[in-house]
PDB file of N, CA and C in Angstrom:
ATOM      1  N   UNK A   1       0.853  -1.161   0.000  1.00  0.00           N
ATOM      2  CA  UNK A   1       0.000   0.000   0.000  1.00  0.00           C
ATOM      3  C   UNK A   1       0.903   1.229   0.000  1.00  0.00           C
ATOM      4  N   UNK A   2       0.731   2.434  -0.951  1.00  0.00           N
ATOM      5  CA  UNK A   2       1.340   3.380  -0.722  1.00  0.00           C
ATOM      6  C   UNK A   2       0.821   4.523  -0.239  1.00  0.00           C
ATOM      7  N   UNK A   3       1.356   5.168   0.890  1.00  0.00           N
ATOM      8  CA  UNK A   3       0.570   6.512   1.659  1.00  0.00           C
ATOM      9  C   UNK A   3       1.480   7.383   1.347  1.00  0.00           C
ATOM     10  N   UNK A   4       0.471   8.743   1.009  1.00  0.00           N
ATOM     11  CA  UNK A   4       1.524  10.008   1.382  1.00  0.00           C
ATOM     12  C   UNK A   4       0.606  10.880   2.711  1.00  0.00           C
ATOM     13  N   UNK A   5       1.887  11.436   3.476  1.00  0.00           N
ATOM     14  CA  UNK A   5       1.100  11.825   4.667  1.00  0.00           C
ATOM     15  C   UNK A   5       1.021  13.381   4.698  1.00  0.00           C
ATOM     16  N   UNK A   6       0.088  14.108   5.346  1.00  0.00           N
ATOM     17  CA  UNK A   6      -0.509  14.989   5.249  1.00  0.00           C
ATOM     18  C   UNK A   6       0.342  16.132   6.107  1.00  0.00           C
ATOM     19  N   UNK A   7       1.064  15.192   7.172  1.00  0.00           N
ATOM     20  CA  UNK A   7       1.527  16.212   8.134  1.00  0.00           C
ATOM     21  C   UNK A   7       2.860  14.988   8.580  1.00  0.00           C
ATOM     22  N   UNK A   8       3.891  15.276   9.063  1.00  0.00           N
ATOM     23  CA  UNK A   8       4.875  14.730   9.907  1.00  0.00           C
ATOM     24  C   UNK A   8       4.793  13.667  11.161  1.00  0.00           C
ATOM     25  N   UNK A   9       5.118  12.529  10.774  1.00  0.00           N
ATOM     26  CA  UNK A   9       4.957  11.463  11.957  1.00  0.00           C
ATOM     27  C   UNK A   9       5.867  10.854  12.564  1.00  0.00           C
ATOM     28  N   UNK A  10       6.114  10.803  13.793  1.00  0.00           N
ATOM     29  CA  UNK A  10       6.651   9.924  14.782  1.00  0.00           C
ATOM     30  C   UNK A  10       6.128   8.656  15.145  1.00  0.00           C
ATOM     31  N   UNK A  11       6.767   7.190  14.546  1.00  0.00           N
ATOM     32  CA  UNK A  11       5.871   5.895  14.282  1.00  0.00           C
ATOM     33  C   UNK A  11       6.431   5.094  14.970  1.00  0.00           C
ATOM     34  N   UNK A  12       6.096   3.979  15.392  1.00  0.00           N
ATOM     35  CA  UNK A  12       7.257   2.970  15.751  1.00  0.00           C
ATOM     36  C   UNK A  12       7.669   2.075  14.413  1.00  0.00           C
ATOM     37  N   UNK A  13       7.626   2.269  13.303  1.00  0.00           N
ATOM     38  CA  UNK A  13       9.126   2.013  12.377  1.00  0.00           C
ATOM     39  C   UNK A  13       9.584   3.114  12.040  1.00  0.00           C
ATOM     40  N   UNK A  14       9.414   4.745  12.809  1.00  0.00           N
ATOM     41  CA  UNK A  14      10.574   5.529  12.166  1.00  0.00           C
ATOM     42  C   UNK A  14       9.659   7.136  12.237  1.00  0.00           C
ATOM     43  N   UNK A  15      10.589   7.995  11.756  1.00  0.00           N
ATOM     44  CA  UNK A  15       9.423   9.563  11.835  1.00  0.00           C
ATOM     45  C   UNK A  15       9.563   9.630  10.186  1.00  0.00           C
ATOM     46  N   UNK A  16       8.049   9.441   9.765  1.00  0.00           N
ATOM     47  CA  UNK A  16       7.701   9.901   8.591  1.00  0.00           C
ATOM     48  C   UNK A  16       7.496  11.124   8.043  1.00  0.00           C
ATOM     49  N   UNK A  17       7.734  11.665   6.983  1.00  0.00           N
ATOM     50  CA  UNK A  17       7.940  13.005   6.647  1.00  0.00           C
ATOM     51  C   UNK A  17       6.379  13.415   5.851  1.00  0.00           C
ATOM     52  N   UNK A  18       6.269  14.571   5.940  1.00  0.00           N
ATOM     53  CA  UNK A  18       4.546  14.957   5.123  1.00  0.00           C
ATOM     54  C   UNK A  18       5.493  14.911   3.549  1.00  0.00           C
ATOM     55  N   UNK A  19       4.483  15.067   2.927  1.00  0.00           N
ATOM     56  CA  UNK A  19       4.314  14.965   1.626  1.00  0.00           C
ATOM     57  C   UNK A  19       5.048  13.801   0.810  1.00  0.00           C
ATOM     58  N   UNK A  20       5.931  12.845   0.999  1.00  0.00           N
ATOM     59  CA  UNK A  20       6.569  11.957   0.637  1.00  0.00           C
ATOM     60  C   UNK A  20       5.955  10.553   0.945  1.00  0.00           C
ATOM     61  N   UNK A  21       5.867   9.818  -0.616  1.00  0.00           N
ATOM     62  CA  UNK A  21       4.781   8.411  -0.678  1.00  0.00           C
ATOM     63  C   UNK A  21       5.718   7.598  -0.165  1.00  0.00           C
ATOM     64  N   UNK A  22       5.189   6.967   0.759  1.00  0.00           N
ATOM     65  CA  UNK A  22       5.660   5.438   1.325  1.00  0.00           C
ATOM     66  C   UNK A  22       5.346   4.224   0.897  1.00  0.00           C
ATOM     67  N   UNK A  23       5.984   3.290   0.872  1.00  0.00           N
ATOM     68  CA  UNK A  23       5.215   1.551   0.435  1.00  0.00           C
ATOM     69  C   UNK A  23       5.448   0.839   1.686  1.00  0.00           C
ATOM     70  N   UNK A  24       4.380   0.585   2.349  1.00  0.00           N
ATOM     71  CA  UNK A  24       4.181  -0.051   3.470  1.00  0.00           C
ATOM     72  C   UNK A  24       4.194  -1.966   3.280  1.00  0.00           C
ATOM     73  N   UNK A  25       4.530  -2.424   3.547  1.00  0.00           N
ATOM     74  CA  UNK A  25       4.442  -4.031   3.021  1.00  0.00           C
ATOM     75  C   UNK A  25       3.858  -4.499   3.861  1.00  0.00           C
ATOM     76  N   UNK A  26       2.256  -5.062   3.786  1.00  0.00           N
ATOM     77  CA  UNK A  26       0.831  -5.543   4.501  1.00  0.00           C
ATOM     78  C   UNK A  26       1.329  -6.338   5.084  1.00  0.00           C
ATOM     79  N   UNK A  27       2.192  -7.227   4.485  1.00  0.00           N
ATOM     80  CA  UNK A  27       2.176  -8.655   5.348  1.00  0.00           C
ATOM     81  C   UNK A  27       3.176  -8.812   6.400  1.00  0.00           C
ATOM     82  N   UNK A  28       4.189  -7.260   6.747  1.00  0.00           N
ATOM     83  CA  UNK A  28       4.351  -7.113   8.323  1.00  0.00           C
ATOM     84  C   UNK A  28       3.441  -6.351   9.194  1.00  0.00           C
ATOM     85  N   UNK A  29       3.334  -7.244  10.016  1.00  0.00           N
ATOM     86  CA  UNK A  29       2.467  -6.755  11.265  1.00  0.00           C
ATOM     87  C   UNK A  29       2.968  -5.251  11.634  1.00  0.00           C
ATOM     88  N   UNK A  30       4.178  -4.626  11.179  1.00  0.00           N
ATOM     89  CA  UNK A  30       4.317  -3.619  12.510  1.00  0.00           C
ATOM     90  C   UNK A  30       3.877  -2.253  11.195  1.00  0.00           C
ATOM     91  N   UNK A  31       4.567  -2.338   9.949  1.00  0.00           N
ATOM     92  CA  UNK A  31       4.099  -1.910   8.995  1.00  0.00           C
ATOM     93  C   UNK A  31       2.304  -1.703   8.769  1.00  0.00           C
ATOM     94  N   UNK A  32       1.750  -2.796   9.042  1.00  0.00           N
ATOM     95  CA  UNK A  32       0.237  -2.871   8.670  1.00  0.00           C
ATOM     96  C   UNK A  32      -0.559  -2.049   9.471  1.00  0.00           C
ATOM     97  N   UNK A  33       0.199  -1.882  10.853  1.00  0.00           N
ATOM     98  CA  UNK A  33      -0.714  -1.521  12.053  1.00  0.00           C
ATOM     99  C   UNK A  33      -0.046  -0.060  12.366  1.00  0.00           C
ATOM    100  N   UNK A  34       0.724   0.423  11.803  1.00  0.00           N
ATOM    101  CA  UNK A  34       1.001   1.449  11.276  1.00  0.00           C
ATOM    102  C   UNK A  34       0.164   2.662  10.154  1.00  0.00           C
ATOM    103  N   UNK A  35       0.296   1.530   9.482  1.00  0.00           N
ATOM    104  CA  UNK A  35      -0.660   2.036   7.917  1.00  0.00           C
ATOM    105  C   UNK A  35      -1.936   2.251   8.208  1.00  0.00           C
ATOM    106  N   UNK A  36      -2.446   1.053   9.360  1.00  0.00           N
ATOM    107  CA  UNK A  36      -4.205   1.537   9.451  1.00  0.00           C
ATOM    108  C   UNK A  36      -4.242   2.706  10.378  1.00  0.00           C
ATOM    109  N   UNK A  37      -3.338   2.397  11.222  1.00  0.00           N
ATOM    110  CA  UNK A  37      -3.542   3.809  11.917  1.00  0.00           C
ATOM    111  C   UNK A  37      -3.372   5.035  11.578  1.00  0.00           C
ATOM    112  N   UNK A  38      -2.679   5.170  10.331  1.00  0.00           N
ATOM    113  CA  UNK A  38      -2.446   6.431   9.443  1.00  0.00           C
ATOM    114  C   UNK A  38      -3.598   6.804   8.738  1.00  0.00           C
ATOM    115  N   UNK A  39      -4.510   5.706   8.115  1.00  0.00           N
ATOM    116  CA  UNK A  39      -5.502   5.817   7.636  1.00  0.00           C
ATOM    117  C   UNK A  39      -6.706   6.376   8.186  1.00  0.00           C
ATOM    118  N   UNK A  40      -6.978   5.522   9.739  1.00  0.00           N
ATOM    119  CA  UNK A  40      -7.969   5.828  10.440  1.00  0.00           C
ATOM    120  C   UNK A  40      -7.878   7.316  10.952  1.00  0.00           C
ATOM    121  N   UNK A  41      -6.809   7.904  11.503  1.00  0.00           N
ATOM    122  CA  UNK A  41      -6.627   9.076  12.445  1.00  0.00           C
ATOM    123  C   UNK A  41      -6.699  10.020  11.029  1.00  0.00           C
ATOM    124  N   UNK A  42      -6.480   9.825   9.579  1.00  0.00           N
ATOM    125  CA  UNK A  42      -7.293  10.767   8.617  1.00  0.00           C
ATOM    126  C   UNK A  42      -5.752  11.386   8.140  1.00  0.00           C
ATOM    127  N   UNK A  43      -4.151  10.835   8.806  1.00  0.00           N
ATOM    128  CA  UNK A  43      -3.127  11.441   8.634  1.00  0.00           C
ATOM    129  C   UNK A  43      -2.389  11.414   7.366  1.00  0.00           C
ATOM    130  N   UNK A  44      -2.837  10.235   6.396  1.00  0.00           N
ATOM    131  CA  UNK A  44      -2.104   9.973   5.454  1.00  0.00           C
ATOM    132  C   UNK A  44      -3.323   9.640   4.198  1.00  0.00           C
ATOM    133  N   UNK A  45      -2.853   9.778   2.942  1.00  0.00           N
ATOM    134  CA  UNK A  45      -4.151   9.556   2.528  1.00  0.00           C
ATOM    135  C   UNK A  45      -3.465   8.126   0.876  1.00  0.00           C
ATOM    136  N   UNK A  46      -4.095   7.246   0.517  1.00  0.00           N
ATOM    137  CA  UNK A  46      -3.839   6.450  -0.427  1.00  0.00           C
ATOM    138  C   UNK A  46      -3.171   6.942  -1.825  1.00  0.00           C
ATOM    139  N   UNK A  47      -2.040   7.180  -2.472  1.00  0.00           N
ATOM    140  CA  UNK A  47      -2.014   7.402  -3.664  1.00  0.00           C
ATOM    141  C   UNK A  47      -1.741   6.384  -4.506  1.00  0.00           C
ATOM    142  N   UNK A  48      -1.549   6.858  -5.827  1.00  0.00           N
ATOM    143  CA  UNK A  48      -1.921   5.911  -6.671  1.00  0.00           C
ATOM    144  C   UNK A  48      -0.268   5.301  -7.264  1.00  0.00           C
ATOM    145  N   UNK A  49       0.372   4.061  -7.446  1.00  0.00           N
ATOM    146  CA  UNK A  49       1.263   3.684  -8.085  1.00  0.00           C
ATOM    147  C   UNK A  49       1.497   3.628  -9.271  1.00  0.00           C
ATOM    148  N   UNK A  50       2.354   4.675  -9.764  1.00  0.00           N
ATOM    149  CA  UNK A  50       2.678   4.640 -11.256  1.00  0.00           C
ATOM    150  C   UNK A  50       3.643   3.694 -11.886  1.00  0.00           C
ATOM    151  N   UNK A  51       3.332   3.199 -12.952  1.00  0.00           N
ATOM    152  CA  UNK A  51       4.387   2.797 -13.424  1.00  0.00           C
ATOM    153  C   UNK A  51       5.308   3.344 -14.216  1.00  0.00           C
ATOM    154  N   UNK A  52       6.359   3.095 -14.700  1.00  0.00           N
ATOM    155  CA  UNK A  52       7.314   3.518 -15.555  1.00  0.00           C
ATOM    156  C   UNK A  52       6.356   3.867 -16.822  1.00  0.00           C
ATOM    157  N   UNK A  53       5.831   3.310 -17.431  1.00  0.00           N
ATOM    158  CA  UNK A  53       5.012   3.290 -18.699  1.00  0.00           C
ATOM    159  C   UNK A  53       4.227   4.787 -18.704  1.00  0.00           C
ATOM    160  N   UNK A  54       3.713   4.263 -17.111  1.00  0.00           N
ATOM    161  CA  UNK A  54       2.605   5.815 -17.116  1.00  0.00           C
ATOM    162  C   UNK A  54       3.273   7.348 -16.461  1.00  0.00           C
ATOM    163  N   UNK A  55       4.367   6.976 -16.303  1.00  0.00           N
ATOM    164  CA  UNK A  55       5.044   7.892 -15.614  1.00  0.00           C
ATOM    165  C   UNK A  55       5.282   8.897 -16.953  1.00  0.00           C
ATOM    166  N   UNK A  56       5.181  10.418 -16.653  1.00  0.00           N
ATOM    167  CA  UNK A  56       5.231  11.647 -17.771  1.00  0.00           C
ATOM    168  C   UNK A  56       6.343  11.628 -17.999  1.00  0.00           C
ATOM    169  N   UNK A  57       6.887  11.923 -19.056  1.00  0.00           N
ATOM    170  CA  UNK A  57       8.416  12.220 -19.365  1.00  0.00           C
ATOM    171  C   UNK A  57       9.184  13.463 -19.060  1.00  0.00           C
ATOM    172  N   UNK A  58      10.730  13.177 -18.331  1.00  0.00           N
ATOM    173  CA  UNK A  58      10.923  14.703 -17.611  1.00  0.00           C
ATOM    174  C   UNK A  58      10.745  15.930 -19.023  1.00  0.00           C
ATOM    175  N   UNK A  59      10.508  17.277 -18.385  1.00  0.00           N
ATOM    176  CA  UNK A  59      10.691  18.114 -18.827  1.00  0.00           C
ATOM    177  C   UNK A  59      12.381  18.388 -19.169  1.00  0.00           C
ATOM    178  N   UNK A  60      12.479  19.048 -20.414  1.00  0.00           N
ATOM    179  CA  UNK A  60      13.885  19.813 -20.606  1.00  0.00           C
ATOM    180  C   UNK A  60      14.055  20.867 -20.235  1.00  0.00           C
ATOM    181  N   UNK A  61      14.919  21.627 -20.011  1.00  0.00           N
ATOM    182  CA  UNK A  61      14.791  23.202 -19.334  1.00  0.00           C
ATOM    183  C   UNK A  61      15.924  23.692 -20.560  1.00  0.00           C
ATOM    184  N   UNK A  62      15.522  24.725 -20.444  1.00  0.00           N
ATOM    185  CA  UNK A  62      16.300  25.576 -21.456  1.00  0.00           C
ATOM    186  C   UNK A  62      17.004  25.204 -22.806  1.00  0.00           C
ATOM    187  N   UNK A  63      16.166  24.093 -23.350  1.00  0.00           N
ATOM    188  CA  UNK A  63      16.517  23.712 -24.853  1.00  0.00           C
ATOM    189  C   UNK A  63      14.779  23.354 -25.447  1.00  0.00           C
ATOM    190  N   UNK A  64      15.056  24.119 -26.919  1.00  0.00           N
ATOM    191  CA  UNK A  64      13.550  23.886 -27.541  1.00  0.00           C
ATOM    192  C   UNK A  64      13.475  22.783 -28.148  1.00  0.00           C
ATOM    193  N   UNK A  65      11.901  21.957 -28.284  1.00  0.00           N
ATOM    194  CA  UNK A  65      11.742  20.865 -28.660  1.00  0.00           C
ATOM    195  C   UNK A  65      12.274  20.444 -30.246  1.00  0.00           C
ATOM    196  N   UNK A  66      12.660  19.348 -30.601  1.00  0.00           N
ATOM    197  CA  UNK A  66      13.377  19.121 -32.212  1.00  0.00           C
ATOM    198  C   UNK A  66      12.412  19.338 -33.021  1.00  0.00           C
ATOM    199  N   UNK A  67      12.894  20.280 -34.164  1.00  0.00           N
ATOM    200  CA  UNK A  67      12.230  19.620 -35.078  1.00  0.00           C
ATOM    201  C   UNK A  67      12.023  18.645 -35.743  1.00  0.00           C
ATOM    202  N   UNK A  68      10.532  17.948 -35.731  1.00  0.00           N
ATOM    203  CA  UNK A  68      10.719  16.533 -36.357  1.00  0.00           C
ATOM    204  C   UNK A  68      10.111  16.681 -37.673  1.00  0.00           C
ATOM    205  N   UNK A  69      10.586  17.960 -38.440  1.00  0.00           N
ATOM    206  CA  UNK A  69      10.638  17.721 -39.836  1.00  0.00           C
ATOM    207  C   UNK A  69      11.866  17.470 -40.341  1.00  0.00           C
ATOM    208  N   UNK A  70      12.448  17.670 -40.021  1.00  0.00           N
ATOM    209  CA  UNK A  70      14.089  17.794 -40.231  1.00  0.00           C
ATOM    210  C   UNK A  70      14.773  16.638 -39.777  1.00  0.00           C
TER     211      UNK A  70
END
């Protein structure tokens, strides 16, 4: 499951930072009971996993796009 959290946490696996997505792995107990409690108290909220495929391509900075007539 991946959370990003809303505000800054102190957990027992660690102090989680706001705005940065986590991958929690369900099938540890200390992880899981973590995650619901992030969920329930309203602190972290579900985002979505991209893949490489769907992931946007970086931007260039300060060079214009090719021409693809040429």
């Amino acid at each position: 499951m991946r959370l990003t959290l809303t505000r800054t946490q102190k957990t027992e696996i660690g102090l989680l930072q706001r705005g940065i997505p986590y991958d929690f792995d369900l099938s540890k107990p200390a992880e899981r009971a973590v995650a619901e409690d992030l969920r329930h108290r309203g602190v972290a909220t579900e985002t979505k996993t991209e893949t490489p495929a769907e992931a946007p391509a970086p931007k260039r900075k300060g060079k214009p796009d090719p021409d693809p007539a040429s």
